[in-house]
Each structure stands twice: as structure tokens, then as C-alpha cells.
N, C-alpha and C. Protein backbone atom coordinates (compact mmCIF):
# COMPACT_ATOMS: atom_id res chain seq x y z
N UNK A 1 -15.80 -10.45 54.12
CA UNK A 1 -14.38 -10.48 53.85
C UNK A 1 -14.09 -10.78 52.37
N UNK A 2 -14.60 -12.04 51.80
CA UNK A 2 -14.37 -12.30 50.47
C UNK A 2 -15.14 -10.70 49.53
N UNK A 3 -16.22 -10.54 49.87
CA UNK A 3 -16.63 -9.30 49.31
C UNK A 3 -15.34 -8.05 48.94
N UNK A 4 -14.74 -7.92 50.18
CA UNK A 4 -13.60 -6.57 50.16
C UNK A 4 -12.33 -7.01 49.32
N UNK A 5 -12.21 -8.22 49.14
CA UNK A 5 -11.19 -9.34 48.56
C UNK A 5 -11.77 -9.11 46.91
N UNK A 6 -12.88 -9.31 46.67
CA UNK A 6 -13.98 -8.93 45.24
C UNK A 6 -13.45 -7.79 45.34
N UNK A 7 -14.12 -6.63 45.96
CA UNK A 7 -14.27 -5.26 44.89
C UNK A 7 -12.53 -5.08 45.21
N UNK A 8 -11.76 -4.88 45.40
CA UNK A 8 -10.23 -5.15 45.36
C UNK A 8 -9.91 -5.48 44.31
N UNK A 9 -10.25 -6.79 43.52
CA UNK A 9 -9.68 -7.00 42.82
C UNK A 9 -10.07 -7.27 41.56
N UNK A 10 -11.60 -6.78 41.54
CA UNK A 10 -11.96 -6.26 40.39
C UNK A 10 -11.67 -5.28 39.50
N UNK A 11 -11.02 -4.03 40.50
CA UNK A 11 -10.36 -2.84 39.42
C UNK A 11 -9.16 -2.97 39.34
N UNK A 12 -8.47 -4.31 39.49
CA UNK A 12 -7.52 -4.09 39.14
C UNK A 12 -8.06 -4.87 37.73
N UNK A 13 -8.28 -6.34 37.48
CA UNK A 13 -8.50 -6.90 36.48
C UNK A 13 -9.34 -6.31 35.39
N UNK A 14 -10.04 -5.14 35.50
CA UNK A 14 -10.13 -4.16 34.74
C UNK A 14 -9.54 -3.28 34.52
N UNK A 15 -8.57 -2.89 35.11
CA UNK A 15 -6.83 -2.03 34.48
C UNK A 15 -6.38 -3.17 33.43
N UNK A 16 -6.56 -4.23 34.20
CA UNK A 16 -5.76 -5.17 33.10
C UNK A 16 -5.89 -5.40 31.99
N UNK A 17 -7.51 -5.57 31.67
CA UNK A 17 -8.18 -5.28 30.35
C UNK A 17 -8.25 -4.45 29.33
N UNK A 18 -8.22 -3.36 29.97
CA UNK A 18 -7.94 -2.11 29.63
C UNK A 18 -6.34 -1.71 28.55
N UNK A 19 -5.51 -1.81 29.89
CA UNK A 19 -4.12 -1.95 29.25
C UNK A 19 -4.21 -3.13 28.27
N UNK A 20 -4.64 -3.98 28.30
CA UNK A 20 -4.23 -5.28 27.17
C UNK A 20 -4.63 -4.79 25.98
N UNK A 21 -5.96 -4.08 25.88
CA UNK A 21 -6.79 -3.82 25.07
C UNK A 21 -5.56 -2.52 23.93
N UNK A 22 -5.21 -1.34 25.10
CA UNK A 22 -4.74 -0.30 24.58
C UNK A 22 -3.47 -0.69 24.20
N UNK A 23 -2.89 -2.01 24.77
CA UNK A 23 -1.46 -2.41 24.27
C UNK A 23 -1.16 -2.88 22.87
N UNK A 24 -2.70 -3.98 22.70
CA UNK A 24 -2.57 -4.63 21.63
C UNK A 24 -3.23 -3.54 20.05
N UNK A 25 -3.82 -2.70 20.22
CA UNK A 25 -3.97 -1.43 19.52
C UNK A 25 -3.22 -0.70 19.03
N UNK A 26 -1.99 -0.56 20.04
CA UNK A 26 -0.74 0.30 20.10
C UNK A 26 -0.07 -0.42 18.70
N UNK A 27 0.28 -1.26 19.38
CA UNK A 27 1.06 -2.74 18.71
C UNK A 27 0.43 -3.10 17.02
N UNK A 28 -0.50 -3.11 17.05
CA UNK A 28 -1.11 -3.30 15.58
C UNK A 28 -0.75 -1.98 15.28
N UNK A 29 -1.23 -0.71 15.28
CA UNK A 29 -0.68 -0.01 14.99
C UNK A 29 0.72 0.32 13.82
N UNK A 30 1.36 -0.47 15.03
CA UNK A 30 3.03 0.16 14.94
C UNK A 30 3.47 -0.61 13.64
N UNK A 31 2.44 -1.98 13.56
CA UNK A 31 2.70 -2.96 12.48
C UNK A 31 1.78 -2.23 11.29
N UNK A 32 0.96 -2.04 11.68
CA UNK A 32 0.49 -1.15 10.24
C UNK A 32 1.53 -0.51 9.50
N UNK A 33 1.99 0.63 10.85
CA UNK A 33 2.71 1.52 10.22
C UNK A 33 4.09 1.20 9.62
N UNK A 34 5.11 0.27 9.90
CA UNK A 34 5.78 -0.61 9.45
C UNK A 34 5.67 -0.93 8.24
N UNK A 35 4.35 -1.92 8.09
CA UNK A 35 3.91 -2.58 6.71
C UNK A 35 3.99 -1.32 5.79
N UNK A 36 3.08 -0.43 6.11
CA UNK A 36 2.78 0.76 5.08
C UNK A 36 4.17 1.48 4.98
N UNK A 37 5.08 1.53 5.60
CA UNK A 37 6.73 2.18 5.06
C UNK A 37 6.79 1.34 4.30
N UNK A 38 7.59 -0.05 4.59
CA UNK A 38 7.88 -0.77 3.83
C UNK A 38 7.04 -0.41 2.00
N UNK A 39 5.69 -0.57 2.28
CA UNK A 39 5.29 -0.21 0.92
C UNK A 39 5.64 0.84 0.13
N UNK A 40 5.62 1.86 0.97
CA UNK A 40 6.03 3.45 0.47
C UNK A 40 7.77 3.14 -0.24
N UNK A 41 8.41 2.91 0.70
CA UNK A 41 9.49 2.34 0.24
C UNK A 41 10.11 1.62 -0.95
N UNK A 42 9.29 0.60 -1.14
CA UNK A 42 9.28 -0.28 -2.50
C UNK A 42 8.79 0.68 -3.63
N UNK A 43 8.30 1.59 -3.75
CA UNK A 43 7.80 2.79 -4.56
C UNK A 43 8.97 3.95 -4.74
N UNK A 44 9.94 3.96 -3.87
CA UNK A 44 9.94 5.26 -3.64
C UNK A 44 10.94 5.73 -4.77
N UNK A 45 11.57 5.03 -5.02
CA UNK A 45 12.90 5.02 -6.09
C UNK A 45 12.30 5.54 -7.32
N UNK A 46 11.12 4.57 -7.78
CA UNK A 46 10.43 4.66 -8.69
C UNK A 46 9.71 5.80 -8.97
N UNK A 47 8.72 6.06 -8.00
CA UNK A 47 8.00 7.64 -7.76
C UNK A 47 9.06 8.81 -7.92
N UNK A 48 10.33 8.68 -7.41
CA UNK A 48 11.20 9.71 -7.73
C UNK A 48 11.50 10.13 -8.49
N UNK A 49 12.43 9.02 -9.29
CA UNK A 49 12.63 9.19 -10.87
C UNK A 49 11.71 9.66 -12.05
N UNK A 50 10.12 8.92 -11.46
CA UNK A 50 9.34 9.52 -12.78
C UNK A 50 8.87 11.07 -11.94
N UNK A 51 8.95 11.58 -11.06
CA UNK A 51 8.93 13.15 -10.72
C UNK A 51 9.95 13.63 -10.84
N UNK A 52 10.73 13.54 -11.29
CA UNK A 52 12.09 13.93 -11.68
C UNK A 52 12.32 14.39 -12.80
N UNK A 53 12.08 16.19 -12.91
CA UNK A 53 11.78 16.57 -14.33
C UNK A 53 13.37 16.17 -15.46
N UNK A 54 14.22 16.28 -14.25
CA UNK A 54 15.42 15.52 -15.41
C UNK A 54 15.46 14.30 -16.12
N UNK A 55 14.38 13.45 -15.29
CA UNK A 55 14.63 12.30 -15.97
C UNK A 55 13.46 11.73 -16.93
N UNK A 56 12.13 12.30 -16.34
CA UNK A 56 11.07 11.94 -17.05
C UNK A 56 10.69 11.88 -18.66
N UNK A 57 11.04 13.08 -19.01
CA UNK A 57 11.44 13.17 -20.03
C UNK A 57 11.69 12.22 -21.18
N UNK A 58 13.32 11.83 -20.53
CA UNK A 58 13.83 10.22 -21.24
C UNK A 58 13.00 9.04 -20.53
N UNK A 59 12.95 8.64 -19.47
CA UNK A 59 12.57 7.78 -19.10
C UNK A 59 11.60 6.82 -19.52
N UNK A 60 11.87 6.07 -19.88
CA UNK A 60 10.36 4.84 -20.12
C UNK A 60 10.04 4.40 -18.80
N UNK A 61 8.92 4.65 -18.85
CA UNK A 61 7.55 4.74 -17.25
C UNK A 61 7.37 3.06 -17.41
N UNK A 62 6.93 2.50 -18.65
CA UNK A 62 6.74 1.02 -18.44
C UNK A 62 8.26 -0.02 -18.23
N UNK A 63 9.41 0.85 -19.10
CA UNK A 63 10.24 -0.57 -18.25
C UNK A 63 10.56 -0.25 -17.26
N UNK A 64 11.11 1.27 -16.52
CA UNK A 64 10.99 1.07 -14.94
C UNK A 64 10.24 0.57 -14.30
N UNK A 65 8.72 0.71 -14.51
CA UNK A 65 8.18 -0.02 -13.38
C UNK A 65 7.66 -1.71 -13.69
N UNK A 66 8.10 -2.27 -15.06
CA UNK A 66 7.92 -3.38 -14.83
C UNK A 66 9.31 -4.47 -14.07
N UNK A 67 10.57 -3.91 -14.23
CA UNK A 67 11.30 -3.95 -13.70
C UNK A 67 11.57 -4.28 -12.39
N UNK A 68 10.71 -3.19 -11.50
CA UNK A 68 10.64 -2.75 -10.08
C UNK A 68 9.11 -3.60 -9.93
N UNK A 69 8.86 -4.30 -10.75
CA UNK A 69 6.93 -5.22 -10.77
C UNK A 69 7.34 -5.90 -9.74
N UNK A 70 8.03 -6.94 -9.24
CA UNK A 70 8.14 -8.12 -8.53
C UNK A 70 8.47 -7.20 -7.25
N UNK A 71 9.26 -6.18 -6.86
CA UNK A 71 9.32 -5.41 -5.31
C UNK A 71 7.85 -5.12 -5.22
N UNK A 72 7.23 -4.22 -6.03
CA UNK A 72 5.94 -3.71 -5.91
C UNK A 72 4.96 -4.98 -5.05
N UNK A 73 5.06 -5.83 -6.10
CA UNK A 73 3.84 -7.21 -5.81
C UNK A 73 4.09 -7.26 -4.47
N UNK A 74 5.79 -8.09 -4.18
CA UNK A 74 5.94 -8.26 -2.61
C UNK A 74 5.28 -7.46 -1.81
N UNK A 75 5.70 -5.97 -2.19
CA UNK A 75 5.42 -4.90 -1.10
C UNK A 75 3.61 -5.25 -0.69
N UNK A 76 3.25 -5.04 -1.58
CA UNK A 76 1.91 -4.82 -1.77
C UNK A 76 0.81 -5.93 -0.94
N UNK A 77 1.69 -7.72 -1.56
CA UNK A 77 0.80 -8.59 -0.91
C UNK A 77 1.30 -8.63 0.95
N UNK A 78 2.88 -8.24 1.00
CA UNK A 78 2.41 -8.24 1.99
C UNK A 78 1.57 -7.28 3.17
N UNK A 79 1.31 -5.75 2.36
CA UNK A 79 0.81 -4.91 3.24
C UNK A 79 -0.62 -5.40 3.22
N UNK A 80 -0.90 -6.09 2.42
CA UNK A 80 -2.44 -6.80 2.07
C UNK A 80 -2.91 -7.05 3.67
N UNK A 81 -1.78 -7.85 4.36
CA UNK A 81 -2.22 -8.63 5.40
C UNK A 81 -2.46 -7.60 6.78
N UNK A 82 -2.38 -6.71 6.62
CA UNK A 82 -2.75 -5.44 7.72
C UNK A 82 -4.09 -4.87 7.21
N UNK A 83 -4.43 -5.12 6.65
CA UNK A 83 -6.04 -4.49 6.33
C UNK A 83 -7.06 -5.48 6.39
N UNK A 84 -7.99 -4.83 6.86
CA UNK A 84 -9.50 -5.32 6.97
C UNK A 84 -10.52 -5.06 6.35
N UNK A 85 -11.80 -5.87 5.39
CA UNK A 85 -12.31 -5.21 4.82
C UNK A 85 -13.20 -4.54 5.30
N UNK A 86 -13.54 -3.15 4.86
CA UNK A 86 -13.46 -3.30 3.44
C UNK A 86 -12.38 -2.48 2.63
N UNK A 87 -11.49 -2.29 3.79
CA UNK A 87 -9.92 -1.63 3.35
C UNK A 87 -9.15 -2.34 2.43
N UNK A 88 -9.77 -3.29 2.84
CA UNK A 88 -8.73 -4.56 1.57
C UNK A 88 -9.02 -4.32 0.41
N UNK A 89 -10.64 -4.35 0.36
CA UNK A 89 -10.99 -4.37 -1.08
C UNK A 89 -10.71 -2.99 -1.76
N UNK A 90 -10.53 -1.93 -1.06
CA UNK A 90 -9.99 -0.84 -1.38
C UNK A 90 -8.58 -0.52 -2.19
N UNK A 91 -7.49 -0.96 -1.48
CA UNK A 91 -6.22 -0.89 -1.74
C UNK A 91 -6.32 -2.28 -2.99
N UNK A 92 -6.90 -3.51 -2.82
CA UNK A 92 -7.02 -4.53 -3.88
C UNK A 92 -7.64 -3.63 -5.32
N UNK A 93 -8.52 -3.00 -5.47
CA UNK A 93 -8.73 -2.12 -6.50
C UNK A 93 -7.67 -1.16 -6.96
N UNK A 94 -7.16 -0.32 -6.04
CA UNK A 94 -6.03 0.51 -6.39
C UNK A 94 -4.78 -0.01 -7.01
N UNK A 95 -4.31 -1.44 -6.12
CA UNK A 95 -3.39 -1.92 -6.63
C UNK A 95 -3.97 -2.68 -8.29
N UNK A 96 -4.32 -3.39 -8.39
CA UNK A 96 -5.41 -3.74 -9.80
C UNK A 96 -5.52 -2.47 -10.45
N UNK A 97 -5.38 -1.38 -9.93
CA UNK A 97 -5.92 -0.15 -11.45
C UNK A 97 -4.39 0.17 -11.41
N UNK A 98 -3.09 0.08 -10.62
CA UNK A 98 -1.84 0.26 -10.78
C UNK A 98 -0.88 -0.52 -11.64
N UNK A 99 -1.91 -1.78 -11.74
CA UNK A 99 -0.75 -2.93 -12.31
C UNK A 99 -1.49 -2.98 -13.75
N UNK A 100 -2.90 -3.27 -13.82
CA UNK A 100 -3.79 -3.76 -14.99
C UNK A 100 -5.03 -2.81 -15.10
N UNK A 101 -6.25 -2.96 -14.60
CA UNK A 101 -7.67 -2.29 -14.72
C UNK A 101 -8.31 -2.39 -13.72
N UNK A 102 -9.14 -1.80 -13.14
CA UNK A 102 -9.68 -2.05 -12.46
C UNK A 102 -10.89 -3.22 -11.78
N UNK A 103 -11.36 -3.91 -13.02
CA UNK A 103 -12.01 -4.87 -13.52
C UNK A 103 -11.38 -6.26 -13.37
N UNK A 104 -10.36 -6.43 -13.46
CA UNK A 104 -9.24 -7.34 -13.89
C UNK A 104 -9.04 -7.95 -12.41
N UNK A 105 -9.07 -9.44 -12.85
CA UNK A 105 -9.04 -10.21 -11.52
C UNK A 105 -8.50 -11.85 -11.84
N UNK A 106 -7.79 -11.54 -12.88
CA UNK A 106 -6.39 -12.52 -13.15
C UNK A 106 -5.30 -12.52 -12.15
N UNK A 107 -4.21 -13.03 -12.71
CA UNK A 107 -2.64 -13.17 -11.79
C UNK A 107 -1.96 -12.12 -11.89
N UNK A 108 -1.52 -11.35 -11.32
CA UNK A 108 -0.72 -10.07 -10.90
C UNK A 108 0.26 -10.43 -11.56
N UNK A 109 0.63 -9.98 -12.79
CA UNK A 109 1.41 -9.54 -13.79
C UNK A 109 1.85 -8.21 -14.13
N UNK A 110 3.41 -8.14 -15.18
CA UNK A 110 3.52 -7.22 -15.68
C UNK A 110 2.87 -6.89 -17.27
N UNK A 111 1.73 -8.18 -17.53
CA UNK A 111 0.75 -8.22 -18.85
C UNK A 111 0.73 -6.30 -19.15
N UNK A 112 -0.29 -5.87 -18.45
CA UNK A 112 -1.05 -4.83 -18.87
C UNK A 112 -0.09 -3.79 -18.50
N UNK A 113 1.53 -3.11 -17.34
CA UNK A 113 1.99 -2.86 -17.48
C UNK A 113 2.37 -1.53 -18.18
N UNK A 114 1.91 -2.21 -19.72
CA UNK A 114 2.14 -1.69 -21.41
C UNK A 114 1.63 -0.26 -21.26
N UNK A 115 0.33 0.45 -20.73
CA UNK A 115 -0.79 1.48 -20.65
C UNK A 115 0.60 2.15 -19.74
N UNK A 116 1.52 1.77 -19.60
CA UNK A 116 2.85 3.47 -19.10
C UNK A 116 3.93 3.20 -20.04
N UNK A 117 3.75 2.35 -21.48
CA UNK A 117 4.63 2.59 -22.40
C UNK A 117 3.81 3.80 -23.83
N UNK A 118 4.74 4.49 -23.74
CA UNK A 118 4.85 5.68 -24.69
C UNK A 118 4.65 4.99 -26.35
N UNK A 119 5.43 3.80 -26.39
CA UNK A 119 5.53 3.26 -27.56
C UNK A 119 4.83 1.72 -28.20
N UNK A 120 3.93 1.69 -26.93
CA UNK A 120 3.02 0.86 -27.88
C UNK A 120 1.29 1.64 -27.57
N UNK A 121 1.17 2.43 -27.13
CA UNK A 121 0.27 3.39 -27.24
C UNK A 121 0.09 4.69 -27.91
N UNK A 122 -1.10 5.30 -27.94
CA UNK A 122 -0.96 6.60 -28.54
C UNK A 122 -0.76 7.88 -27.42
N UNK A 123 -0.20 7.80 -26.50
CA UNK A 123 0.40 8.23 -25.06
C UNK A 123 1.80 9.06 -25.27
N UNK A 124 2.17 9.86 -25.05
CA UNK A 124 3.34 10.25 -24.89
C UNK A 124 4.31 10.13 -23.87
N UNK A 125 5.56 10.31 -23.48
CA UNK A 125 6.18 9.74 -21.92
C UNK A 125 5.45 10.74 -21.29
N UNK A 126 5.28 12.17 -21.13
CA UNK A 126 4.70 12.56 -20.41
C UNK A 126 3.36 12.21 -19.30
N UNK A 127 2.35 11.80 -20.71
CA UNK A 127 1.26 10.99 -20.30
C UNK A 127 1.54 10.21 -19.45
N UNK A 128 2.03 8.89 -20.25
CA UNK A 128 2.38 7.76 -19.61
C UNK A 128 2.79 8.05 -18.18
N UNK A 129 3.76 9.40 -17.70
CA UNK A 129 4.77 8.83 -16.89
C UNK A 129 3.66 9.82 -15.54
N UNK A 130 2.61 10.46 -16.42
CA UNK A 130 1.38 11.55 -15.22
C UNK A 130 0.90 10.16 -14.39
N UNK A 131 0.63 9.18 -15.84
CA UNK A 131 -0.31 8.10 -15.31
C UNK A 131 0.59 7.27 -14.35
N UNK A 132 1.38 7.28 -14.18
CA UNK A 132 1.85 6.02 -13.72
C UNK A 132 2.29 6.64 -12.13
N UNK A 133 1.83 8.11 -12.20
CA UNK A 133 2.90 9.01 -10.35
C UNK A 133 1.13 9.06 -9.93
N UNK A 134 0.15 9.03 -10.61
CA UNK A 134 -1.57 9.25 -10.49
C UNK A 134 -1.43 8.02 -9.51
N UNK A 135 -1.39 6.76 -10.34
CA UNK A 135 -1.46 5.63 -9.95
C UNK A 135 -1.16 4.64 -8.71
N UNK A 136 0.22 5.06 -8.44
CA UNK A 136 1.42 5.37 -7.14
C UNK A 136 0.67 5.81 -6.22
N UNK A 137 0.46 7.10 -6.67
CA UNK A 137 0.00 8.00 -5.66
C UNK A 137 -1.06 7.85 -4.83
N UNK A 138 -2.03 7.69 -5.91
CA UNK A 138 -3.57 7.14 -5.41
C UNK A 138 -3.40 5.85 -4.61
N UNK A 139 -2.51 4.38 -5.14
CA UNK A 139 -2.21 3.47 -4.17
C UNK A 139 -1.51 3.85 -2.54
N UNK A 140 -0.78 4.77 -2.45
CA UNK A 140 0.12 4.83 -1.20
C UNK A 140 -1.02 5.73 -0.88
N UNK A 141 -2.20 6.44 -1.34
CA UNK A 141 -3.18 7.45 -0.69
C UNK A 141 -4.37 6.00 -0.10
N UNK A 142 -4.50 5.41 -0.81
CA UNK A 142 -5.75 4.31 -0.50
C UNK A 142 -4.71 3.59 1.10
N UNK A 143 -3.49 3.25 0.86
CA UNK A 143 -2.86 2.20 1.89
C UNK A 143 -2.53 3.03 3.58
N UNK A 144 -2.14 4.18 3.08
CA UNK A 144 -2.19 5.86 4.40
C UNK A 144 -3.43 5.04 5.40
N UNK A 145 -4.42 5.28 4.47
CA UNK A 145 -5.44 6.19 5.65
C UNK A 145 -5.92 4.67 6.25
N UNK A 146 -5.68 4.46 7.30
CA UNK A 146 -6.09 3.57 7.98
C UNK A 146 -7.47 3.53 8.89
């Protein structure tokens, strides 16, 4: 009797596992995908304007985006917390070659910044403003692929 009472209610408590398993998957997920808008988002104003052959042009690439530095950081540390390494250390490089160098493992500043100003380099806005949609780009490409 207890036996038929066992296999009974063993498949269910393995549905249960199952579903918990595929729920809590779902669910991270959905928070990934969340986190990673949000990031895209904090970019997006920015990414526009410097693809924006009307505006690029005039535009200074370093004070827009040091400007928009403190949304970025937010965005960024908090999408930090949805990755695992060695995804972290991935997007942590990208973001580091977006803000400063790749090398560079100081305080997240608008210091280095300067490398998308036209006018304290030998860079033109054009340059500057390739480097700075490269940069973007490659970060929201490293933070995507999950």
C-alpha cells in the first residue's frame, strides 16, 4: 500500500522540480532581459545622436557622453549583477575599453573620456564620434548575448 502511495507521488514531486527548475529560468531570464533594456536604454539617446548624420558632424562625442557618464555607470553597474563569470569579466572589459582602456582598473570616471574629444587629440569629430558608436556598440554586443 505505502509502495502505490510512493510511486504516486513521486511523479508528481518530480513535475514539481521540474516546473520550479523551468520557472526559475524563465524568471531570471525575464530579469536579464529587463536589466539589458534598461542598459540599451541609458545609451540610446546618446547612440542616436552620434549616428545622426545631422548632428555628428557638430557634435562633441566627449561632452555628450561625459555628460550622460553617471546614467551609463548606473546602467552598467547595475546590469553587472545579471552576469556570471566569465560574462562579467567580459562586459567589465568592454565597459573599461568604453569609459578608459582596457588595462585600466581604477575608479570609473569621466578621466579618460578625453580619447572622443576632437580637441584635445589628433582625432577629428568624425573619428572620435566612429570611436565612441564602435565602443557602444561592442558594449550592448558583449551585454546581448547571454
Amino acid at each position: 500500500m505505502i509502495e502505490k502511495i510512493l510511486l504516486g507521488i513521486f511523479p508528481v514531486l518530480i513535475g514539481v522540480l521540474i516546473t520550479s527548475i523551468v520557472t526559475r529560468k524563465y524568471k531570471d531570464k525575464e530579469r536579464f532581459n529587463i536589466a539589458y533594456n534598461t542598459l540599451h536604454e541609458a545609451f540610446a539617446s546618446e547612440l542616436s545622436t552620434l549616428e545622426n548624420p545631422t548632428y555628428n558632424k557638430t557634435v562633441d562625442p566627449h561632452k555628450l557622453l561625459t555628460d550622460a557618464f553617471n546614467k551609463h555607470r548606473t546602467a552598467a553597474t547595475t546590469f553587472r549583477h545579471f552576469l556570471e563569470e566569465p560574462r562579467k569579466r567580459e562586459f567589465n572589459q568592454a565597459w573599461r575599453n568604453y569609459y578608459a582602456q582596457d588595462d585600466y582598473e581604477g575608479e570609473e570616471t569621466t578621466e579618460f573620456l578625453f580619447k572622443y574629444s576632437p580637441y584635445l587629440g589628433n582625432n577629428t569629430v568624425k573619428e572620435c564620434t566612429d570611436m565612441a558608436i564602435a565602443n557602444i556598440e561592442k558594449l550592448l554586443k558583449v551585454a546581448k548575448h547571454k
